[in-house]
PDB file of N, CA and C in Angstrom:
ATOM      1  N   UNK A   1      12.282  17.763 -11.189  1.00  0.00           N
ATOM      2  CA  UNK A   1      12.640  16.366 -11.167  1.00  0.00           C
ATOM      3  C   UNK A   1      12.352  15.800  -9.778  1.00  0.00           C
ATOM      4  N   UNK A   2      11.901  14.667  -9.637  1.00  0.00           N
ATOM      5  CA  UNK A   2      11.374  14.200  -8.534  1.00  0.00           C
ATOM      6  C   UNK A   2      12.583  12.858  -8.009  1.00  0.00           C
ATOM      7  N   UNK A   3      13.100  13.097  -7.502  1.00  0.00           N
ATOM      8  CA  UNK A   3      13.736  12.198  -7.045  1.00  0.00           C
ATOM      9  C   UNK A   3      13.895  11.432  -5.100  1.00  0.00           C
ATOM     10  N   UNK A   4      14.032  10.552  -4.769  1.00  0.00           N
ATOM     11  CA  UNK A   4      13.518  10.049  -3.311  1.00  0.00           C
ATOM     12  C   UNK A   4      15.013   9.069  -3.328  1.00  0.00           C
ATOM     13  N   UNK A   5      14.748   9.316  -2.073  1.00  0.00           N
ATOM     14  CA  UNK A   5      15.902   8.682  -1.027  1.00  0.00           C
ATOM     15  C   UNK A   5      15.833   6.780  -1.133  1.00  0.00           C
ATOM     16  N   UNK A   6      16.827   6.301  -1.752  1.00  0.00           N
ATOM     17  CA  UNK A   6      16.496   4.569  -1.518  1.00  0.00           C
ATOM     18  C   UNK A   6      15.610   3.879  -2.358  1.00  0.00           C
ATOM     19  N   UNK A   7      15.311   4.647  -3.379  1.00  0.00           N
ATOM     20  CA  UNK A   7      14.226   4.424  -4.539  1.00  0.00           C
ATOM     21  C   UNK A   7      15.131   4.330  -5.825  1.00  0.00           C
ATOM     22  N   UNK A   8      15.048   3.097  -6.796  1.00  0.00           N
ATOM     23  CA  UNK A   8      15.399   3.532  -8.195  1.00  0.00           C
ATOM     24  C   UNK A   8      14.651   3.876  -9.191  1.00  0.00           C
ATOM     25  N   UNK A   9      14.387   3.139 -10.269  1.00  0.00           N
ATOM     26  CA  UNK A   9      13.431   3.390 -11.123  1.00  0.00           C
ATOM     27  C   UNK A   9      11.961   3.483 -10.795  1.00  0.00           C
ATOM     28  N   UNK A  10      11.972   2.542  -9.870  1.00  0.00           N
ATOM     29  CA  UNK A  10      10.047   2.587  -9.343  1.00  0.00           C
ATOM     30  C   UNK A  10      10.038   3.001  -7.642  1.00  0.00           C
ATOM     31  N   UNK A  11       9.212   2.815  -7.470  1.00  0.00           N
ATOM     32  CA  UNK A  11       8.842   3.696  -6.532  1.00  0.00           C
ATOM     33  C   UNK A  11       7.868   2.346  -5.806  1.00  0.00           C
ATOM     34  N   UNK A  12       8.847   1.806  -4.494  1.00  0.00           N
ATOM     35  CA  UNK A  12       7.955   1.031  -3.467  1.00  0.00           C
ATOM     36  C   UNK A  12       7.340   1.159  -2.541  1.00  0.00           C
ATOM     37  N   UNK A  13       8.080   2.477  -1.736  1.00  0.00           N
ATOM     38  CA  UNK A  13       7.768   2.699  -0.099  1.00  0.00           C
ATOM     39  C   UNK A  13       6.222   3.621  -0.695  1.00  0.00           C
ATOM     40  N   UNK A  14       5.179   2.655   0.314  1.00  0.00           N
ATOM     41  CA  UNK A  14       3.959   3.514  -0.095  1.00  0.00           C
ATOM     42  C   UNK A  14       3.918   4.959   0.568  1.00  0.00           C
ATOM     43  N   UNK A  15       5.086   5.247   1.219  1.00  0.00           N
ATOM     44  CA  UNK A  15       5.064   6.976   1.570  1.00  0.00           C
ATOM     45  C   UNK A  15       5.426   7.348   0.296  1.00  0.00           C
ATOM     46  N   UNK A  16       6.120   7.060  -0.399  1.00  0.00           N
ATOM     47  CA  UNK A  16       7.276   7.673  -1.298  1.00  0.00           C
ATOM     48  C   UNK A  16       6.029   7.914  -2.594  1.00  0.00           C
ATOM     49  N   UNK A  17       5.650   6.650  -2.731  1.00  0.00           N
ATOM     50  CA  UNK A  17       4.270   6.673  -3.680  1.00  0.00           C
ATOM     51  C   UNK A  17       2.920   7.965  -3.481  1.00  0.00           C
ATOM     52  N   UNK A  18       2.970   7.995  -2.209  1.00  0.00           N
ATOM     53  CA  UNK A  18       1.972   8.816  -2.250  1.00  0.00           C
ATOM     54  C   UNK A  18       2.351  10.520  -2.244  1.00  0.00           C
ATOM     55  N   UNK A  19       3.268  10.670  -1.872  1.00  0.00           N
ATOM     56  CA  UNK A  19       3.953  12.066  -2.174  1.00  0.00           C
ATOM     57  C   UNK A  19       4.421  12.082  -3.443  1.00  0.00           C
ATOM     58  N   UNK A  20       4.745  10.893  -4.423  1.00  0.00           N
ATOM     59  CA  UNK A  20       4.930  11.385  -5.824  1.00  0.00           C
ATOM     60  C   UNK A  20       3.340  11.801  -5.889  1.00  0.00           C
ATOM     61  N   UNK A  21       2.124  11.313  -6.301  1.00  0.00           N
ATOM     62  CA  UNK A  21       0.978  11.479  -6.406  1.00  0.00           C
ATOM     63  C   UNK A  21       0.007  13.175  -6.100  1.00  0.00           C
ATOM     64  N   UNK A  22       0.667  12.768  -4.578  1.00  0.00           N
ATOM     65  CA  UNK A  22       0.651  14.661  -3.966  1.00  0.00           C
ATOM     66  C   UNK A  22       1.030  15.971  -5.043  1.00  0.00           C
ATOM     67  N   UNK A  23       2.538  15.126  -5.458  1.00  0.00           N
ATOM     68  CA  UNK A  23       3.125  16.268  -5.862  1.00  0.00           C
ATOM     69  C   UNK A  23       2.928  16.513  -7.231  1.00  0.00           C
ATOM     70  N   UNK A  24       2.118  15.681  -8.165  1.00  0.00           N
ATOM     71  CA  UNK A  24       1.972  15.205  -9.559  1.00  0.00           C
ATOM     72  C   UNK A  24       0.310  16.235  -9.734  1.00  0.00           C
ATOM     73  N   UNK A  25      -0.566  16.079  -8.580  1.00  0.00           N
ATOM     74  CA  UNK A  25      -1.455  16.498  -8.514  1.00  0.00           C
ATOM     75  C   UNK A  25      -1.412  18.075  -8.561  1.00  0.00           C
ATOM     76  N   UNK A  26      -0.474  18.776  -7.599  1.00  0.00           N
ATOM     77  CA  UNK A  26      -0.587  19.825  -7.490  1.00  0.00           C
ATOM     78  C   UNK A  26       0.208  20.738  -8.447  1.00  0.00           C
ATOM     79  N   UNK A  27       1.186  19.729  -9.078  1.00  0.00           N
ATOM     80  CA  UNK A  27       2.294  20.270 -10.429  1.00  0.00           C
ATOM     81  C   UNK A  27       0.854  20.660 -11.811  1.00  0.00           C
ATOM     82  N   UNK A  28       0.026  19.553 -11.949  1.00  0.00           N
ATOM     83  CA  UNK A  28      -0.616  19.721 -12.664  1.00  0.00           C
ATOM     84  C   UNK A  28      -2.136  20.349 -12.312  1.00  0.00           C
ATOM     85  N   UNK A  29      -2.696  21.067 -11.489  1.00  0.00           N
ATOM     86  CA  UNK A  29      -3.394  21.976 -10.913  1.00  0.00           C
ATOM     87  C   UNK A  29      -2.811  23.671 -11.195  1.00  0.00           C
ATOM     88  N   UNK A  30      -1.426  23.643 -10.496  1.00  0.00           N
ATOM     89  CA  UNK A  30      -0.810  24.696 -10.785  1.00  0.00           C
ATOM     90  C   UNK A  30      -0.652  25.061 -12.447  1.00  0.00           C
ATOM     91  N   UNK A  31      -0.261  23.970 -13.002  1.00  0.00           N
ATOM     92  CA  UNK A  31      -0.301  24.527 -14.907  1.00  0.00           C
ATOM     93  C   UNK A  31      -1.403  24.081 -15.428  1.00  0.00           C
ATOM     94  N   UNK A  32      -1.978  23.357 -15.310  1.00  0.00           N
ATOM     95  CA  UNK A  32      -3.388  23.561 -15.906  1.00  0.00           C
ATOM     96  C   UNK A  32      -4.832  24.208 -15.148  1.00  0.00           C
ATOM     97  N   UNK A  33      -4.701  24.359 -14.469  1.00  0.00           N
ATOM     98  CA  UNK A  33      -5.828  25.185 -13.992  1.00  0.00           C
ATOM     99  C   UNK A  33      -5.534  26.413 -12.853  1.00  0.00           C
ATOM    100  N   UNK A  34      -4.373  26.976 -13.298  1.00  0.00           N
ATOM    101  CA  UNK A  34      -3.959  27.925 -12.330  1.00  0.00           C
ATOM    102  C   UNK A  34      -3.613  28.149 -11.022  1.00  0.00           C
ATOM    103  N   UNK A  35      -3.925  27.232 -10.273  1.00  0.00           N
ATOM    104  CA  UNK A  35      -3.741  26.960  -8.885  1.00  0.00           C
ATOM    105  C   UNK A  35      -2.489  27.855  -8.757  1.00  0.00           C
ATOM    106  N   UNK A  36      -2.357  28.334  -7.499  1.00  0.00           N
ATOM    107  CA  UNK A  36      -0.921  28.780  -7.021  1.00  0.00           C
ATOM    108  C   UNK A  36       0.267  27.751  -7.057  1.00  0.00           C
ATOM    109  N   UNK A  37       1.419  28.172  -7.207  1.00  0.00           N
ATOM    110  CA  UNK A  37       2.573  27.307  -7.449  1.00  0.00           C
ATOM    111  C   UNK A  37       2.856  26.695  -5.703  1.00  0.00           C
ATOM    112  N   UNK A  38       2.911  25.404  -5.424  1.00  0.00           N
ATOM    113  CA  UNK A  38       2.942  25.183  -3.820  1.00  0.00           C
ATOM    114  C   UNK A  38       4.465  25.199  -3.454  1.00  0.00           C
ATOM    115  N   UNK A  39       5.049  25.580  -2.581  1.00  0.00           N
ATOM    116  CA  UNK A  39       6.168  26.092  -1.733  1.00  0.00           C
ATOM    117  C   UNK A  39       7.159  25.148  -2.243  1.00  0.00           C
ATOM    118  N   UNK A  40       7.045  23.786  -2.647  1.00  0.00           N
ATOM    119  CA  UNK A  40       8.143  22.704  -3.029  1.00  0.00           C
ATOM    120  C   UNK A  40       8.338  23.214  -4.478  1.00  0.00           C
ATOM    121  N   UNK A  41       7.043  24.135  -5.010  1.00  0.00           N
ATOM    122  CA  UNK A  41       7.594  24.047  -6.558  1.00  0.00           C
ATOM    123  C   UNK A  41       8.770  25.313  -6.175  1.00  0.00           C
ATOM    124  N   UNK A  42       8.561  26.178  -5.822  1.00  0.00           N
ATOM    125  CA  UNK A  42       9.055  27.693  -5.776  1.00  0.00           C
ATOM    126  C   UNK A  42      10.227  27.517  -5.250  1.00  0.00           C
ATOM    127  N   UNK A  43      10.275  26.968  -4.211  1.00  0.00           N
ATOM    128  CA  UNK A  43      11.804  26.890  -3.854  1.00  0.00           C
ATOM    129  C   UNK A  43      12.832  25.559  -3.629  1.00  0.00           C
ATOM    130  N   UNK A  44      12.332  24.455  -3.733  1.00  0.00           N
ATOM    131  CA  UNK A  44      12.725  23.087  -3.321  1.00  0.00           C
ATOM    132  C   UNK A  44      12.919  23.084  -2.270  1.00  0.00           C
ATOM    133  N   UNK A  45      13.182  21.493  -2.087  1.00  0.00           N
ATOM    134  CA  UNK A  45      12.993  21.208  -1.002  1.00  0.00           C
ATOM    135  C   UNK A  45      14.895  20.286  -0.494  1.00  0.00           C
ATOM    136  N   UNK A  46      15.404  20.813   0.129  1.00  0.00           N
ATOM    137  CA  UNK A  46      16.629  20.849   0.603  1.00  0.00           C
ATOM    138  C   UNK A  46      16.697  18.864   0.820  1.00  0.00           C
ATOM    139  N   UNK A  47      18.103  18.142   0.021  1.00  0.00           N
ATOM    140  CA  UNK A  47      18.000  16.870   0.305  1.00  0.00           C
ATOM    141  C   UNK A  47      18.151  16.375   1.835  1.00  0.00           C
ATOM    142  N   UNK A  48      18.824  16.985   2.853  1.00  0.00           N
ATOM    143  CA  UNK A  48      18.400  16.631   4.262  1.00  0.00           C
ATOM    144  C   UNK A  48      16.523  16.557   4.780  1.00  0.00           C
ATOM    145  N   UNK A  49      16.039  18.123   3.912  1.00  0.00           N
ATOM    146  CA  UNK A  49      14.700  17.835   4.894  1.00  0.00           C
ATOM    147  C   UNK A  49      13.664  16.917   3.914  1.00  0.00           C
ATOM    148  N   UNK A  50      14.006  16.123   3.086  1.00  0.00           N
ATOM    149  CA  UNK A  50      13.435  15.134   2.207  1.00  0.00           C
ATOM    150  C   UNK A  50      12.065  14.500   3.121  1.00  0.00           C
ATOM    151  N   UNK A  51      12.734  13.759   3.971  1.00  0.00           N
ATOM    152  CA  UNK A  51      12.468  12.399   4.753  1.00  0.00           C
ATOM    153  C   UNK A  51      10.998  13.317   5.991  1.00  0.00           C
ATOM    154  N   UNK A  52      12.037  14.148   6.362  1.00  0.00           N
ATOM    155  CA  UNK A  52      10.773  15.388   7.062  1.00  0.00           C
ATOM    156  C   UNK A  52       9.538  15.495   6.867  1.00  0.00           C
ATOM    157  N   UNK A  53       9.756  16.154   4.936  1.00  0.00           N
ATOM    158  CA  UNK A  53       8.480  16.331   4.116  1.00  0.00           C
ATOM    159  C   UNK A  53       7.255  16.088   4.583  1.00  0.00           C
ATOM    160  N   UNK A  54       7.730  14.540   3.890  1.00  0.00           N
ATOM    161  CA  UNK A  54       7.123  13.527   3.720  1.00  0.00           C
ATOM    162  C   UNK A  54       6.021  12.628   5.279  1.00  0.00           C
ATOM    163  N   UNK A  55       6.790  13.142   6.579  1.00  0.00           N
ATOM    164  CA  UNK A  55       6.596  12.855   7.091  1.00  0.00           C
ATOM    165  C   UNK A  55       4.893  13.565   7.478  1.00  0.00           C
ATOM    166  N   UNK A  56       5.138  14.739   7.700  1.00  0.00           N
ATOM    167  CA  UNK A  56       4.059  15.676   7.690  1.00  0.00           C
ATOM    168  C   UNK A  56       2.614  15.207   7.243  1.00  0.00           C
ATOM    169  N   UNK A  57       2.955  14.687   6.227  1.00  0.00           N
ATOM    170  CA  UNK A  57       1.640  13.980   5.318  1.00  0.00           C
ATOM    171  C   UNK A  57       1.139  12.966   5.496  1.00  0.00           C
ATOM    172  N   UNK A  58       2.378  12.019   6.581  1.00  0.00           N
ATOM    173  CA  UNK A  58       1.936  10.844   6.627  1.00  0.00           C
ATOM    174  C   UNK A  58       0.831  10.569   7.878  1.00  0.00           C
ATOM    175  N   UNK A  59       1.112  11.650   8.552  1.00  0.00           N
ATOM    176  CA  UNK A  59       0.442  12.112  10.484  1.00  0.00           C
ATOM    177  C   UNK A  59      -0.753  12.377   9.298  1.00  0.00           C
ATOM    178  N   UNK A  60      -1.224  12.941   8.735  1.00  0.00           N
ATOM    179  CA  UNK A  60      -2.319  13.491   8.152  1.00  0.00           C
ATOM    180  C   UNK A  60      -3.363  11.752   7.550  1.00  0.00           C
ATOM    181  N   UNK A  61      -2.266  11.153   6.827  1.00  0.00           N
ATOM    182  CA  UNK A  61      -3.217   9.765   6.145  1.00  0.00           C
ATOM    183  C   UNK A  61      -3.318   8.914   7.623  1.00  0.00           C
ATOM    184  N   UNK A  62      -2.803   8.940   9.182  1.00  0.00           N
ATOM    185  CA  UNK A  62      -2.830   8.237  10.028  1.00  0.00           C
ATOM    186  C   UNK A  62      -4.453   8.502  11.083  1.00  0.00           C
ATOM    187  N   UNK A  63      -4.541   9.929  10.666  1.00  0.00           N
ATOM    188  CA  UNK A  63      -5.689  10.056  10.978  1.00  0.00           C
ATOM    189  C   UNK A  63      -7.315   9.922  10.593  1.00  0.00           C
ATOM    190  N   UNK A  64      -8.193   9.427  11.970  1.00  0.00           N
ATOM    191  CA  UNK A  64      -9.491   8.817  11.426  1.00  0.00           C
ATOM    192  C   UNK A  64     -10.283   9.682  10.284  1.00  0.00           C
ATOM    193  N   UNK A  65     -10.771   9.614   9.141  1.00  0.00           N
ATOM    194  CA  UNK A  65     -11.174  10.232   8.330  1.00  0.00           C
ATOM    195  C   UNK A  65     -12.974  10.594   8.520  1.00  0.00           C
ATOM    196  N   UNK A  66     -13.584   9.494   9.814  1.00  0.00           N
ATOM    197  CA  UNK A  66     -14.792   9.491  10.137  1.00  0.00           C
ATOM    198  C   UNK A  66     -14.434   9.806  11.554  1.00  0.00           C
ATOM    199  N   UNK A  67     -15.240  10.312  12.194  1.00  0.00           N
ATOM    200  CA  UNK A  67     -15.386  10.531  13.770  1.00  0.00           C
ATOM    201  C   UNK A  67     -17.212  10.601  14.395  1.00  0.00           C
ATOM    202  N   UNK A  68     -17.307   9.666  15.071  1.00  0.00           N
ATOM    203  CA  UNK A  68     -18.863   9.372  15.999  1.00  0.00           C
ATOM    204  C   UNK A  68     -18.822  10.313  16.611  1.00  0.00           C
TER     205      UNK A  68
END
């Protein structure tokens, strides 16, 4: 079950959006095409380090995707 901090039924904060997406991707990689199960499925992810997560990923979309 996917649930986020300050969110009800939909889902606004475009962090929050894109880690459902992340995590939708790799739920369905892992059961349909075998992929390994990723560390959030296997053990969860504790409601303090939620906000953490998320953060991790976001340093990743902040960076230039082209470099001269």
């Amino acid at each position: 079950m996917f649930s986020y901090n300050g969110e009800k039924h939909g889902l606004r904060k475009r962090i929050n959006q894109k880690d459902y997406t992340r995590r939708l991707q790799e739920f369905f990689d892992h059961f349909l095409k075998g992929a390994p199960a990723p560390e959030w499925m296997e053990k969860g992810i504790p409601y303090l380090q939620r906000e953490k997560e998320k953060e991790k990923y976001r340093v990743a979309d902040e960076e230039p995707k082209y470099r001269d």
